[in-house]
Protein backbone atom coordinates (compact mmCIF):
# COMPACT_ATOMS: atom_id res chain seq x y z
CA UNK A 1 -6.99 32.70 -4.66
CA UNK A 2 -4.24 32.49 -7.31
CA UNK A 3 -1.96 29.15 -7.89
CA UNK A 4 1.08 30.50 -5.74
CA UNK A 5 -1.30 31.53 -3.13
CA UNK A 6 -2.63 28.45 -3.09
CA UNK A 7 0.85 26.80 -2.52
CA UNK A 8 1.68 29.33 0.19
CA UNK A 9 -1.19 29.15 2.31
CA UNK A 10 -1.82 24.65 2.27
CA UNK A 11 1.39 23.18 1.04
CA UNK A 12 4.16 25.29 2.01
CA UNK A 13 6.07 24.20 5.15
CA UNK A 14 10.26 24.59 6.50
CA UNK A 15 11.91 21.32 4.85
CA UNK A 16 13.58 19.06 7.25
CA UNK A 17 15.12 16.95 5.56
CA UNK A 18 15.86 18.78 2.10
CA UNK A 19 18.37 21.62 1.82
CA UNK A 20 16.05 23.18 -0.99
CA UNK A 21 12.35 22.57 -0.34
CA UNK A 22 9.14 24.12 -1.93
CA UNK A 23 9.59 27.79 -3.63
CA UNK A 24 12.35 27.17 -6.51
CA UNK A 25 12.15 25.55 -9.94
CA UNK A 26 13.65 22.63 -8.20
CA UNK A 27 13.94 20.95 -4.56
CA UNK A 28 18.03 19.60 -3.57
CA UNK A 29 17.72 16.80 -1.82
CA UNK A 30 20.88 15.22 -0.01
CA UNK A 31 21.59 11.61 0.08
CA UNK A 32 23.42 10.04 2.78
CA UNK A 33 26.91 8.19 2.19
CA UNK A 34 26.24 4.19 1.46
CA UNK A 35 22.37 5.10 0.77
CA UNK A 36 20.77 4.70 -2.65
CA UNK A 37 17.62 6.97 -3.28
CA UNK A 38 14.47 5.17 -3.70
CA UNK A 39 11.74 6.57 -5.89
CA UNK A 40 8.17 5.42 -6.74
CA UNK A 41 4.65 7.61 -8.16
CA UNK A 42 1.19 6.92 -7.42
CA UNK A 43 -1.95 8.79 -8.65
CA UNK A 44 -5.60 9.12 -7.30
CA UNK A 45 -8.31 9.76 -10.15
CA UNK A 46 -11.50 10.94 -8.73
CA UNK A 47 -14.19 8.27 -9.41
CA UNK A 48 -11.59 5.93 -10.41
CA UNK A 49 -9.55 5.19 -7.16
CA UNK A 50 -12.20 7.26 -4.62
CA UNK A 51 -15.52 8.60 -4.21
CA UNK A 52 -16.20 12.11 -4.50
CA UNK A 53 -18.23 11.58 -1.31
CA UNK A 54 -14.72 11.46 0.83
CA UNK A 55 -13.73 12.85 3.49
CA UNK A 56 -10.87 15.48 1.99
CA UNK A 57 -8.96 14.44 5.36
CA UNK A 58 -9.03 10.99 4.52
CA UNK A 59 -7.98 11.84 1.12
CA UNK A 60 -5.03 13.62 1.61
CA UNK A 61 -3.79 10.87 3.95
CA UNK A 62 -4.85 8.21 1.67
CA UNK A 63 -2.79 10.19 -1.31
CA UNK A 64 0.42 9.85 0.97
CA UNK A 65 -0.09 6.65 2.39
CA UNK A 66 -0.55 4.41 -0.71
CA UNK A 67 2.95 6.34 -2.05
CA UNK A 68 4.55 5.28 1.33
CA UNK A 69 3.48 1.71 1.07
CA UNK A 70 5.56 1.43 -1.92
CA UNK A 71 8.41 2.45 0.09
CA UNK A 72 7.78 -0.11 2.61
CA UNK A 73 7.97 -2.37 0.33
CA UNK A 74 11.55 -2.06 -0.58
CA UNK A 75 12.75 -0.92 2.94
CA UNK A 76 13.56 2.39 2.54
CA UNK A 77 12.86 5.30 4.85
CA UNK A 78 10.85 7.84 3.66
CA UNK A 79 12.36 11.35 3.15
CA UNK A 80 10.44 13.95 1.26
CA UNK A 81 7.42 13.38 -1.76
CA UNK A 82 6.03 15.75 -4.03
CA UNK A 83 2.14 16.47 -4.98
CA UNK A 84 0.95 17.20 -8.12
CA UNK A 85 -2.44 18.48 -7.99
CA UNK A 86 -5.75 19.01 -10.83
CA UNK A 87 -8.35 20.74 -8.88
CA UNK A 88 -11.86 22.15 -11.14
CA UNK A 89 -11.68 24.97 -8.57
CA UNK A 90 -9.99 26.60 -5.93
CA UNK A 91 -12.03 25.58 -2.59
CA UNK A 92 -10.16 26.94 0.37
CA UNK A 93 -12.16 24.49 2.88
CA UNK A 94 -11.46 21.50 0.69
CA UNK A 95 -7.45 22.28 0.51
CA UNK A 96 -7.36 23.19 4.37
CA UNK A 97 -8.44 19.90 5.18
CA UNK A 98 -6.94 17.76 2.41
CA UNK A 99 -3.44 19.15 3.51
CA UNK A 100 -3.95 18.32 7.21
CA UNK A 101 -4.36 14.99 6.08
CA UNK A 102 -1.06 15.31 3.81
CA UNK A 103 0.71 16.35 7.27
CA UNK A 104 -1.52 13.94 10.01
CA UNK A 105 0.73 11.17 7.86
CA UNK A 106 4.05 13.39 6.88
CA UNK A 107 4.76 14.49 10.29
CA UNK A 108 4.43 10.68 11.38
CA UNK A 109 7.28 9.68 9.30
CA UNK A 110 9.07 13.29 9.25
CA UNK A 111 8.85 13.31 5.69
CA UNK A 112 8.90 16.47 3.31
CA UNK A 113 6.52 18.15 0.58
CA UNK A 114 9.04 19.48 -0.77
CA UNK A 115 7.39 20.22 -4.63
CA UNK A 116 5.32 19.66 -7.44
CA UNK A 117 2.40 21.46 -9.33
CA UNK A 118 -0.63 22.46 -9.56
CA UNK A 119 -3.31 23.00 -12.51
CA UNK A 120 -7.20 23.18 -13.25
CA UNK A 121 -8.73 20.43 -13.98
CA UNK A 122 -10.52 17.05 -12.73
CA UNK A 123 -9.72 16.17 -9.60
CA UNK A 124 -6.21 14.53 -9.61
CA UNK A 125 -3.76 13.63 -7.23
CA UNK A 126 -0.17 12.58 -8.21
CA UNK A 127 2.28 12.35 -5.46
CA UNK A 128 5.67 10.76 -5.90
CA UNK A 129 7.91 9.96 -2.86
CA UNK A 130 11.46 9.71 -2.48
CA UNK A 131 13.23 7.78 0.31
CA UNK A 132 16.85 6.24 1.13
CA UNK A 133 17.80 2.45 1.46
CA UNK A 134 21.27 1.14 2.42
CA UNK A 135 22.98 0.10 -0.97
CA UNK A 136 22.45 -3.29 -1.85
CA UNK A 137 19.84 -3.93 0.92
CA UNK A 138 16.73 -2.45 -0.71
CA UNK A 139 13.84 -5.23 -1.02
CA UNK A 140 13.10 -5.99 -4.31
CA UNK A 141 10.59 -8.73 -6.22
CA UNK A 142 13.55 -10.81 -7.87
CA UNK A 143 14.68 -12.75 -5.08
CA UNK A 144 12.17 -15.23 -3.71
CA UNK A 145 13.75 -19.21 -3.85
CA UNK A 146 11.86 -21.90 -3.97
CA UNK A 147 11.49 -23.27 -0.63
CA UNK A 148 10.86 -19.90 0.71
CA UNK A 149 7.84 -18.94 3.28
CA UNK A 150 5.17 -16.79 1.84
CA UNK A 151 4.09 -13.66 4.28
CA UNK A 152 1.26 -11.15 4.15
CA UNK A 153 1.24 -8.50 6.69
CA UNK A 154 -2.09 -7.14 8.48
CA UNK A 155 -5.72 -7.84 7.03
CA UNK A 156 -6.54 -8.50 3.68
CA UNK A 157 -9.75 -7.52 1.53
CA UNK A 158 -11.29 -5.18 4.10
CA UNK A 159 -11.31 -2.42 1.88
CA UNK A 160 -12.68 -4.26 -0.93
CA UNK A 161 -15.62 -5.31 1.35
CA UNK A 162 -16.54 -1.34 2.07
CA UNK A 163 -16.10 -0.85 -1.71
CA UNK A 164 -18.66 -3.46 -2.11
CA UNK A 165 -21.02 -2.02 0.31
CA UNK A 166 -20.70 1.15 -1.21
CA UNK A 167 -21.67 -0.36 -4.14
CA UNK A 168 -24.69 -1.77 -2.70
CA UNK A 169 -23.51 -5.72 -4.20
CA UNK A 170 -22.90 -6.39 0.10
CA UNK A 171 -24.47 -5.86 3.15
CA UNK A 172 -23.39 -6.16 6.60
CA UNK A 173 -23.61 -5.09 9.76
CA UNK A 174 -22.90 -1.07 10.51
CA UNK A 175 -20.02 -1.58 12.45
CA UNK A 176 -18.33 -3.80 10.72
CA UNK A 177 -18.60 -1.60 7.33
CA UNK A 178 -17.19 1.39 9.48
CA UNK A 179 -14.22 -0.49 10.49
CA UNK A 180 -14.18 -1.72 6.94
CA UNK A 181 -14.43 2.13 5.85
CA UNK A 182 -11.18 2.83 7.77
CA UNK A 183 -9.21 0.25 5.91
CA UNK A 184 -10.16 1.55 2.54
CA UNK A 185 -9.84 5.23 2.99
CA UNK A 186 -7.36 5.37 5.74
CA UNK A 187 -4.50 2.85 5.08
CA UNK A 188 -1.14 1.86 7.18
CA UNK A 189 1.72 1.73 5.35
CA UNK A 190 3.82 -0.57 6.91
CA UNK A 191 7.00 1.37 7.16
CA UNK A 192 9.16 0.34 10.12
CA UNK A 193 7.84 -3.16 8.82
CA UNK A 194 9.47 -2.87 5.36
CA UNK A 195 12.48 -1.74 7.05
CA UNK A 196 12.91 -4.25 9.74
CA UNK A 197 12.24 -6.79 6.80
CA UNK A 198 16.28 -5.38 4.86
CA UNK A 199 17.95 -8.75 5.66
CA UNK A 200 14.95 -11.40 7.04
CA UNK A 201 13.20 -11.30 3.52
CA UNK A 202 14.21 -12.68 0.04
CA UNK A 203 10.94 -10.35 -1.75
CA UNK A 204 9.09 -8.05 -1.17
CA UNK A 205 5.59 -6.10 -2.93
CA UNK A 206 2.86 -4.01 -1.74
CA UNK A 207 -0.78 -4.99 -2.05
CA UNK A 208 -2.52 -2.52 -3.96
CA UNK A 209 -4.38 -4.35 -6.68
CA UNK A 210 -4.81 -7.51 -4.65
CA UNK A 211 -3.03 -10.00 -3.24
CA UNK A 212 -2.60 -12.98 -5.91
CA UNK A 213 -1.66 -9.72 -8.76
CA UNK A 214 0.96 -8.78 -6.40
CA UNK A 215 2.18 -11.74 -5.87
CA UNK A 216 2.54 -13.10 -9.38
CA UNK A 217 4.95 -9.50 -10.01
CA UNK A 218 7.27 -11.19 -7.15
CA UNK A 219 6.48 -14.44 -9.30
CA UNK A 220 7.83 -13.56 -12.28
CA UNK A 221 10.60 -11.24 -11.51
CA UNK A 222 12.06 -14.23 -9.24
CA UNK A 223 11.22 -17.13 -12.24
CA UNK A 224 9.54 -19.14 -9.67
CA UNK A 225 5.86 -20.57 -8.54
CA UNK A 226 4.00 -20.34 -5.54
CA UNK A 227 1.47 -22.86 -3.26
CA UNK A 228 -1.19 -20.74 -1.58
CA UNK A 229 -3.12 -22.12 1.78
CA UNK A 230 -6.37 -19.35 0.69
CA UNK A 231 -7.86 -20.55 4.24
CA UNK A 232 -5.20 -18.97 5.66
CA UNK A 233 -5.46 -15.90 3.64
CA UNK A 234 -9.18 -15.82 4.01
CA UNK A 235 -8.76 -16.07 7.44
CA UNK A 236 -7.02 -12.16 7.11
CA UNK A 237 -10.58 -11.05 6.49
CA UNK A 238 -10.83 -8.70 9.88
CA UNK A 239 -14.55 -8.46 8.97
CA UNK A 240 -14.88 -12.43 9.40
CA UNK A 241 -14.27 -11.92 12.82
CA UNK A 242 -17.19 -9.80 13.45
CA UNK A 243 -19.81 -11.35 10.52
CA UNK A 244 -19.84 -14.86 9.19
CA UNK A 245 -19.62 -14.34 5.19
CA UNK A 246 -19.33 -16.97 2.87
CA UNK A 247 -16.20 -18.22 2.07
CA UNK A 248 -16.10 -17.24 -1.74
CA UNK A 249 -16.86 -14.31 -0.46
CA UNK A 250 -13.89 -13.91 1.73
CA UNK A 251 -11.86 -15.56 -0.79
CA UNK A 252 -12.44 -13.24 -3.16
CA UNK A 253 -12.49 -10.33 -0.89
CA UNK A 254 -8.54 -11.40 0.44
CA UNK A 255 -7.37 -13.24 -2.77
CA UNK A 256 -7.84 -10.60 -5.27
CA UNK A 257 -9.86 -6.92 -3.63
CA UNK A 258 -7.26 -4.64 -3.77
CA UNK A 259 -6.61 -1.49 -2.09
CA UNK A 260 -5.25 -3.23 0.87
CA UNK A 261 -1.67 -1.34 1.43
CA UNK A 262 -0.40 -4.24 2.87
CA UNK A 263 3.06 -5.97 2.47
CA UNK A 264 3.69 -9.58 0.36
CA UNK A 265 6.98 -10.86 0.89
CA UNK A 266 9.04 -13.88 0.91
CA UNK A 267 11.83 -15.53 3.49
CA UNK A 268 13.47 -18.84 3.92
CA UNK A 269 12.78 -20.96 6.48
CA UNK A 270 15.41 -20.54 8.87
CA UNK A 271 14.16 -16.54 9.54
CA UNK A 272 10.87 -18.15 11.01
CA UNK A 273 11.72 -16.67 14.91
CA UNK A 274 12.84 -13.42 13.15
CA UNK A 275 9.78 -12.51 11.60
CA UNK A 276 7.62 -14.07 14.72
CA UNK A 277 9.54 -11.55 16.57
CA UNK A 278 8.71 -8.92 14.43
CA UNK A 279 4.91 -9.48 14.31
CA UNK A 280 5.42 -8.99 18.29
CA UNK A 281 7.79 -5.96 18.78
CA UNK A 282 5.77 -3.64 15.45
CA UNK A 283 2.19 -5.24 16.83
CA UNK A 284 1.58 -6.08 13.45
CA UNK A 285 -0.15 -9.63 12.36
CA UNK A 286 2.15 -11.19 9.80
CA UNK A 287 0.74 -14.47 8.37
CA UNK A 288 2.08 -17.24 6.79
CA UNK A 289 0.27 -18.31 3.72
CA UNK A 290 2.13 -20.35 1.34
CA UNK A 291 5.20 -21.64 -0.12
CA UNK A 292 7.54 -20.85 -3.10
CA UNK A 293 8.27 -23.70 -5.34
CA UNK A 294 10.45 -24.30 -8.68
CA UNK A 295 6.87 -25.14 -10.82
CA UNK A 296 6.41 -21.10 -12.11
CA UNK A 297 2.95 -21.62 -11.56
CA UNK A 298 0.93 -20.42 -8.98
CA UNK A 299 -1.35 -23.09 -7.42
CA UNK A 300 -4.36 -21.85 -4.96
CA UNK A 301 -5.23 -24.99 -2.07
CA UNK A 302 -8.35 -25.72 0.06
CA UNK A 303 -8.17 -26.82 3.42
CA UNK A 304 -7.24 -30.53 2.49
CA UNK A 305 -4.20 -29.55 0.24
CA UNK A 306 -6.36 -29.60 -3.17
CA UNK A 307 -6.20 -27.40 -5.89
CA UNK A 308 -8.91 -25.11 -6.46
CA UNK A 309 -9.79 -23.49 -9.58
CA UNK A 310 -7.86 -20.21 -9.91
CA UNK A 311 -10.67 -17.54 -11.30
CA UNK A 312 -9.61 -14.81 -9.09
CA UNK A 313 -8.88 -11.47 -11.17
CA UNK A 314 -7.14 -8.94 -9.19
CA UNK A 315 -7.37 -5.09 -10.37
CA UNK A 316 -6.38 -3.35 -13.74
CA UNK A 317 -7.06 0.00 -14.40
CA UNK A 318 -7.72 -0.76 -18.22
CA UNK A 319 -10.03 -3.53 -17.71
CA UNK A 320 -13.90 -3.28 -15.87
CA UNK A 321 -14.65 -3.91 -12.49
């Protein structure tokens, strides 16, 4: 099977959204009056970002999902995305299930493959998504005031827990790595949340690399500080639930595992009720955890309000795990 037959017979689909899709040098994509067009690229190295042991289902939902997460968090609605794919050969099993993942998570949010390439090589995935936000309501990670609540969506450091396990450094119970499993190869992108959030919130990021690395790019884009209540964000730990681990472990796990897909974001005060409602009517657990202040630094409390030493290093993909 040739490159274009490839693209015919997995990736090829009508466009809904695009009035040019997949099949020309170049996809037209229309963009509504009073929208802006949001943009953002993510890419998935084999043995870098997943194992080569994964489900290729999995995969190609994962692929879409951590590019949609992105969009969530700066409130836009996702429209179309394109793949660029490195495969070291043509395996028509492989690409018939990686795809159906692609479309399990397009067709949930109507959005578009409408281009891209593809190439031999090592297995690389490089999808970039494109979505619309009303003008001037797009979340962004310059806005957070001191005073401001601190918010994570969901659970935190799941995934990193089944990375761990993989990595034979934890063990736990079956059931609870399973569970575990799900969070790290099939995240939610919290779309309708990042939307619903275009007026409530003052900043927004996704979690990818961990929660306190996130949080320090809303830090320092908004020139402020932050107070963090890490029982509170250990408490996130969905595992913890199920099997007591030790709490470095679970701080660690929440503070700074990565790979989470979850939302960070900031609101004043007075939007309390708003986002209380919210956690109700999307059935998604949205947890306070902290306060902005005017200090620029970012202080980590126990329990009894005392600062605890900071040695939590979140993920970089130029330094070793």
């Amino acid at each position: 099977m040739g490159e274009f037959d490839l693209i015919e017979t997995f990736f090829k689909r009508p466009a809904r959204h695009a009035t040019l899709g997949v099949g020309d040098d170049c996809a037209l994509l229309p963009v509504r009056a009073g929208q802006q067009l949001a943009i953002s690229s993510d890419m998935l190295v084999e043995g870098r970002h997943f194992l080569s042991t994964v489900n290729p289902r999995w995969l190609g939902y994962k692929a879409l999902a951590v590019n949609l997460s992105d969009l969530a968090a700066c409130g836009a609605e996702p429209k179309a995305f394109m793949l660029a794919l490195a495969l070291p050969e043509v395996n028509a099993a492989w690409l018939s299930e990686f795809s159906k993942g692609l479309w399990d998570l397009a067709d949930v949010h109507q959005c578009d493959l409408i281009g891209g390439d593809t190439t031999r090589g090592p297995l690389n995935i490089c999808i970039t998504v494109l979505g619309e936000v009303p003008a001037h309501l797009a979340l962004l990670r310059s806005g957070a005031k001191a005073g401001d609540d601190i918010y994570v969506s969901g659970t935190l450091g799941d995934a990193r827990l089944a990375l761990e396990v993989f990595r034979g450094r934890l063990s736990v119970p079956q059931e609870v790595f399973e569970q575990a499993r799900l969070r790290m190869e099939r995240p939610t992108p919290r779309v309708a949340l990042g939307q619903a959030l275009r007026g409530v919130a003052s900043a927004a990021a996704d979690i990818s690399d961990g929660l306190l690395g996130d949080l320090q790019h809303i830090l320092k884009a908004s020139g402020v500080g932050a107070d963090i209540d890490t029982p509170r964000v250990a408490s996130t730990l969905a595992a913890q639930s199920h099997f007591n681990l030790p709490l470095a472990t679970q701080l660690q796990l929440s503070l700074a595992g990565g790979d989470d897909y979850e939302l960070v974001f900031t609101a004043p005060e007075s939007k309390r009720a708003d986002i209380a409602a919210l956690s109700v009517s999307l059935q998604t657990p949205l947890t306070r955890i902290g306060q902005i202040n005017a200090s620029q630094q970012l202080r980590l409390l126990d329990a009894q309000g005392h600062v605890v030493v900071n040695d939590f290093q979140s993920f970089d993909h130029f330094k070793t795990d």
